[in-house]
Protein backbone atom coordinates (compact mmCIF):
# COMPACT_ATOMS: atom_id res chain seq x y z
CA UNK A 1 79.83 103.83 69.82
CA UNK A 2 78.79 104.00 73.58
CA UNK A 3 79.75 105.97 75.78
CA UNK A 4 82.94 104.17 78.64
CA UNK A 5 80.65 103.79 81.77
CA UNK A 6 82.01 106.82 84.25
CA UNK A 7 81.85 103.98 87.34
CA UNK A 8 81.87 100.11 88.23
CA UNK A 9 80.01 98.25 90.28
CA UNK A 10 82.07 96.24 92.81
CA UNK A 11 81.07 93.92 95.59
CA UNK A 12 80.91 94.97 99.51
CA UNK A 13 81.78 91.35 100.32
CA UNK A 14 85.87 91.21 100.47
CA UNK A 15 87.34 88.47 98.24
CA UNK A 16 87.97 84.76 99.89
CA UNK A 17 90.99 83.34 99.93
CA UNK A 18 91.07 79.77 97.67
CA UNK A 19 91.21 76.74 99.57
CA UNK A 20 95.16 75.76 99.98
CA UNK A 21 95.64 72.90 97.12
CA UNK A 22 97.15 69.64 97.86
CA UNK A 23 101.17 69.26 97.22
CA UNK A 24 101.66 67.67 93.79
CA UNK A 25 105.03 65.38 92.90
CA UNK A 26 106.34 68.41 91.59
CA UNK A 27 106.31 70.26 95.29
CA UNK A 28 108.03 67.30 96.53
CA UNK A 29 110.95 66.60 94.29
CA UNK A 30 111.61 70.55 94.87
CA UNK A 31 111.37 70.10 99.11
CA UNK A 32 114.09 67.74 98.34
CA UNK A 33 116.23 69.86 96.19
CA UNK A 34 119.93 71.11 98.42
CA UNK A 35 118.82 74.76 97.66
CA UNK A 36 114.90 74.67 96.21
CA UNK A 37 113.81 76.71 93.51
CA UNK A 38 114.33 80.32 92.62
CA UNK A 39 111.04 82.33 93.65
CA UNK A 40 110.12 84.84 90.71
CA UNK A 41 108.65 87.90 92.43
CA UNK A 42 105.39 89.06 91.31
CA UNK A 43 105.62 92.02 88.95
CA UNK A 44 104.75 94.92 90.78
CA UNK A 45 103.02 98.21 89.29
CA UNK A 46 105.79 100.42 87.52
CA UNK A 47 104.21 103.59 89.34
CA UNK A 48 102.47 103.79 93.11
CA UNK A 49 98.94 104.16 93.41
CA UNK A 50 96.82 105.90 95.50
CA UNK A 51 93.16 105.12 96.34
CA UNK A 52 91.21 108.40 96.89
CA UNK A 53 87.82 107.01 98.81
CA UNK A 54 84.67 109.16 99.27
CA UNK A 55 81.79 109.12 100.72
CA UNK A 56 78.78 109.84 98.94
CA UNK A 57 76.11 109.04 100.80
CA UNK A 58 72.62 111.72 100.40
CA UNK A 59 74.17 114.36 103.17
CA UNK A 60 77.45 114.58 101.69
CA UNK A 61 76.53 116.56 98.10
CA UNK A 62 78.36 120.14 99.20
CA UNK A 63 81.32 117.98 100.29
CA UNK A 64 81.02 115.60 97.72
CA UNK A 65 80.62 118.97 95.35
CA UNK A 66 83.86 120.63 96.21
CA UNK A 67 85.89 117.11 96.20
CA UNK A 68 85.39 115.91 92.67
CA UNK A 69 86.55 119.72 90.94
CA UNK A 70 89.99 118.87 92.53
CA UNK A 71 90.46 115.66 91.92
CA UNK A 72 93.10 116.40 89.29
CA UNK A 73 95.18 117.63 91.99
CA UNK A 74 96.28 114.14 92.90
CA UNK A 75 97.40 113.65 89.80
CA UNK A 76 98.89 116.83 88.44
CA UNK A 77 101.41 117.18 91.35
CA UNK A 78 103.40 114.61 89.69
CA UNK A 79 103.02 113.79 85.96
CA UNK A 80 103.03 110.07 85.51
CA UNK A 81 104.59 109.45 88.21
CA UNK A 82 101.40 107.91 90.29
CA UNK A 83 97.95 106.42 89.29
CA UNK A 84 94.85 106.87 91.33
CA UNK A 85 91.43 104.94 91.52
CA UNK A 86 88.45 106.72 92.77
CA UNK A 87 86.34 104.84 95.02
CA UNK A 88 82.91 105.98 96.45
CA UNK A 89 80.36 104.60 98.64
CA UNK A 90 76.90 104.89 98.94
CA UNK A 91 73.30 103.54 98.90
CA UNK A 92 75.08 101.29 101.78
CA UNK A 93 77.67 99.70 99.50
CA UNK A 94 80.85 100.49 97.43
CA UNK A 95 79.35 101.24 94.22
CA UNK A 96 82.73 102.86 92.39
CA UNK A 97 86.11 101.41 92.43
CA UNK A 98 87.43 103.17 88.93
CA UNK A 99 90.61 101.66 87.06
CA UNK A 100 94.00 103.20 88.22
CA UNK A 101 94.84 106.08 86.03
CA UNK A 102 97.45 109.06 85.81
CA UNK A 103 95.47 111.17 83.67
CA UNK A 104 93.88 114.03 85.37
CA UNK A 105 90.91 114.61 82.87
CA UNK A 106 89.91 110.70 82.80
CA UNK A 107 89.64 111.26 86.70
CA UNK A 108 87.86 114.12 86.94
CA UNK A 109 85.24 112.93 84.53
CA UNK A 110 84.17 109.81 86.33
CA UNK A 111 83.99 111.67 89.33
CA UNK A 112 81.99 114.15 87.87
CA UNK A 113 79.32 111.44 86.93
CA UNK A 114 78.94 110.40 89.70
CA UNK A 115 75.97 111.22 92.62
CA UNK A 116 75.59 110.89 96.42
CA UNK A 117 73.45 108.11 97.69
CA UNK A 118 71.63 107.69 100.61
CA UNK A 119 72.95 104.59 102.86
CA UNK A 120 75.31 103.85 105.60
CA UNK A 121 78.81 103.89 105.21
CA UNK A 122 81.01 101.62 103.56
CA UNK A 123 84.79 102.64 104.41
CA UNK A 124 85.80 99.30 105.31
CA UNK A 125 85.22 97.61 102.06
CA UNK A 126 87.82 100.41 100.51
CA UNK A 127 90.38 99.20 102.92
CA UNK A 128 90.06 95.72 102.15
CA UNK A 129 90.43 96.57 98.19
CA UNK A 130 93.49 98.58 98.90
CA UNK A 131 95.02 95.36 100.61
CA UNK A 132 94.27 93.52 97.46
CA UNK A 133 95.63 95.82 94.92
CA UNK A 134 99.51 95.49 94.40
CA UNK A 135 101.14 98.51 94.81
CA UNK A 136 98.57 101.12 96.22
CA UNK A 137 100.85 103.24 98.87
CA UNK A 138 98.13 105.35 100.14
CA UNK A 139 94.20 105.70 100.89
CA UNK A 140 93.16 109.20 101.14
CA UNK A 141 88.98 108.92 102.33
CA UNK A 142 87.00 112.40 102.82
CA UNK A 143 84.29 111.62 105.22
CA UNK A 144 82.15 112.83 108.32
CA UNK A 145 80.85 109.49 110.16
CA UNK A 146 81.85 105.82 110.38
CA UNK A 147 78.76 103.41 110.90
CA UNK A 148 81.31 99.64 110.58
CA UNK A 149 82.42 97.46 113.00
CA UNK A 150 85.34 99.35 114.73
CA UNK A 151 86.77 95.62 115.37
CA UNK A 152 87.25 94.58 111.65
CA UNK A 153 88.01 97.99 111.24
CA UNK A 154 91.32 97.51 113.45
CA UNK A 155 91.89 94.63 112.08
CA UNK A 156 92.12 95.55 108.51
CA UNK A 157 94.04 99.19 109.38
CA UNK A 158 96.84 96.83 111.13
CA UNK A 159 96.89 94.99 108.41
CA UNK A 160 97.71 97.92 105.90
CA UNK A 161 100.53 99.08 108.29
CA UNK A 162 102.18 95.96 107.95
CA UNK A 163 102.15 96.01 104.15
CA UNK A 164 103.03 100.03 104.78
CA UNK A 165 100.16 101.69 103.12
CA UNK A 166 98.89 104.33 105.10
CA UNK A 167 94.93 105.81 105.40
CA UNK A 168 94.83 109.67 105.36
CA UNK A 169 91.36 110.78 106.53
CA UNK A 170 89.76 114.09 105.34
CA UNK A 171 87.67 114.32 108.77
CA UNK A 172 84.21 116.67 107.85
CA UNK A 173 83.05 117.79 110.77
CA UNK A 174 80.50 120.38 109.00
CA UNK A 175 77.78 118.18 110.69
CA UNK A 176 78.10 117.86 114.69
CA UNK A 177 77.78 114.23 114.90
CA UNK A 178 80.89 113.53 112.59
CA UNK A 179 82.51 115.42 115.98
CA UNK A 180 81.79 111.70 117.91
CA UNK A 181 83.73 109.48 115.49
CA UNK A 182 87.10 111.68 115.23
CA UNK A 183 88.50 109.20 117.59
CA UNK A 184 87.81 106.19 115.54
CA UNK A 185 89.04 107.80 112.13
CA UNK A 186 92.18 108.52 114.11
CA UNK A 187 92.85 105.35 115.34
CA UNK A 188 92.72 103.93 112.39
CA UNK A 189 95.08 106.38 110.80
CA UNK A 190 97.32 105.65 113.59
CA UNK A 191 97.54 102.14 113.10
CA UNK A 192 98.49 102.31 109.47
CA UNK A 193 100.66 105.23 109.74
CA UNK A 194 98.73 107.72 108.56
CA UNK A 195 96.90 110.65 110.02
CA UNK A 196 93.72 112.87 109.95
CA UNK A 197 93.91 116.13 108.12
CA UNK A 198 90.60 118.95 108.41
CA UNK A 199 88.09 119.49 105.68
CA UNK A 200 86.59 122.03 104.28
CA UNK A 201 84.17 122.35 101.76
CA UNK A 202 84.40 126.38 102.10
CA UNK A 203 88.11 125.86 100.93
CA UNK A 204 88.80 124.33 97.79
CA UNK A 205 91.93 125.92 97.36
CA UNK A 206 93.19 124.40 100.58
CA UNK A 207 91.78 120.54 99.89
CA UNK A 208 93.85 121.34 96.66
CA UNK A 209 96.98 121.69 98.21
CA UNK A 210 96.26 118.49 100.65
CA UNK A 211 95.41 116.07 98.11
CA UNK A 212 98.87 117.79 96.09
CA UNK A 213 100.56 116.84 99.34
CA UNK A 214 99.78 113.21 99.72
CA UNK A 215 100.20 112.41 95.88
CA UNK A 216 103.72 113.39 97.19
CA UNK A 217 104.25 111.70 99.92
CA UNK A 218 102.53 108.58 97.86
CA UNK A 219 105.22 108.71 95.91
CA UNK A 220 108.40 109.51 97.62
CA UNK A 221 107.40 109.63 101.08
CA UNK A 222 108.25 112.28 104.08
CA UNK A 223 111.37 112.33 102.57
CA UNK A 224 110.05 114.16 99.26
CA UNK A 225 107.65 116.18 101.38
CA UNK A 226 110.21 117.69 103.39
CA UNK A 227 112.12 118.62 100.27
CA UNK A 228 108.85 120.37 98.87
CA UNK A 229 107.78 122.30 101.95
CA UNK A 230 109.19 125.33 100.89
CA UNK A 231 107.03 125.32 97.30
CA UNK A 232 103.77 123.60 99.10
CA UNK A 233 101.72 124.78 101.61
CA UNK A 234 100.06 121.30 101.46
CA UNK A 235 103.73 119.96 102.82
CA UNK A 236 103.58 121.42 105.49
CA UNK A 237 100.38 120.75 107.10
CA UNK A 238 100.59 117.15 106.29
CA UNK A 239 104.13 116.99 107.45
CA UNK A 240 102.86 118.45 110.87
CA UNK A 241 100.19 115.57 111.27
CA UNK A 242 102.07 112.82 110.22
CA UNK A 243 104.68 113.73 112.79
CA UNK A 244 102.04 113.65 115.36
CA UNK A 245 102.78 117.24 116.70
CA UNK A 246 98.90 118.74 115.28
């Protein structure tokens, strides 16, 4: 039997919309109904989801390195309680969005499998899937540069802070040029909600206890973080840049 492929590959174009159809009989008897029709809600994913986006282009290996060993951290924080996709870019396009999963092993396997890329970056295309998939609360991205249109860019973070998910950045600013686009990566954190945290490839232990801290707040929000400060270190750091005061 084959091996499960460890990745997908997705499109960098972001899904149209279908063209509006016509009103049938149907939508008119209803119009003229006292009180309409009951709307049935679309069912919504049991758990939250997170999308934790990477990228992987050729200079990113050491970061890329120390990211996918704690991985499982996003998951083991809360058992079952939230399911993450992994989605990488490189090579110029979004080459991984994985299936959302709470088991920490399954993660950490297709991230192990897969390699950095050389290309421009491909953030943007992340954003747009996590405005497509019901339910996802959170993107956490670890990257140094952005290379996209800062317009559509704007547009797309406003877009996720109406529908309330927030972008967390992991801001790598090993390489000096990442240093010019902290101001874009913050303003798009801003817009959602979010903010920008510091990485560290030299501190695993550290990117640990981040990524334990947003599967928290992914799942019950600053309210749930404030109520685990005392047990995370993660809490509080995250806590501190949400609020706006680091």
């Amino acid at each position: 039997m084959a091996d499960k492929p460890n990745f997908v590959l997705v499109p960098e174009a972001e899904p149209e919309e279908p063209p509006p159809r016509p009103p049938t009989l149907l939508d008119h008897i209803r119009a003229l109904l006292p009180f309409g029709t009951p709307q049935v809600p679309a069912t919504a994913p049991v758990r939250p989801r997170l999308i934790f986006g990477f990228d992987a282009t050729a200079s990113r290996e050491p970061a890329w390195a120390t990211a996918r060993t704690v991985t499982d951290a996003l998951v083991n924080s809360l058992p079952g309680e939230l399911d993450v996709a992994l989605a990488v870019h490189g090579g110029s396009m979004l080459h991984t969005f994985t299936d959302f999963t709470s088991d920490a092993k399954t993660l950490r396997d297709r991230a192990a499998g897969i390699a950095c890329i050389a290309g421009m970056t491909r953030l943007l295309p992340i954003l747009s899937r996590a405005l497509s998939n019901p339910g996802v609360r959170v993107v956490t991205y670890i990257g140094d540069v952005f290379e996209e249109s800062p317009v559509r860019g704007r547009k797309l973070a406003d877009a996720m802070g109406l529908k309330g998910i927030r972008l967390i950045v992991l801001h790598d600013t090993t390489d000096w040029n990442a240093k010019r686009d902290a101001e874009v990566f913050l303003d798009l954190a801003r817009r959602t909600g979010g903010c920008v945290l510091p990485f560290d490839t030299n501190a695993p232990a550290r990117l640990r206890q981040l990524l334990a801290a947003v599967a928290v707040y992914a799942v019950g929000g600053t309210e749930m973080l404030e109520a685990r400060r005392n047990e995370m270190p993660g809490a509080v750091v995250l806590l501190e840049h949400l609020s706006g005061r680091r």
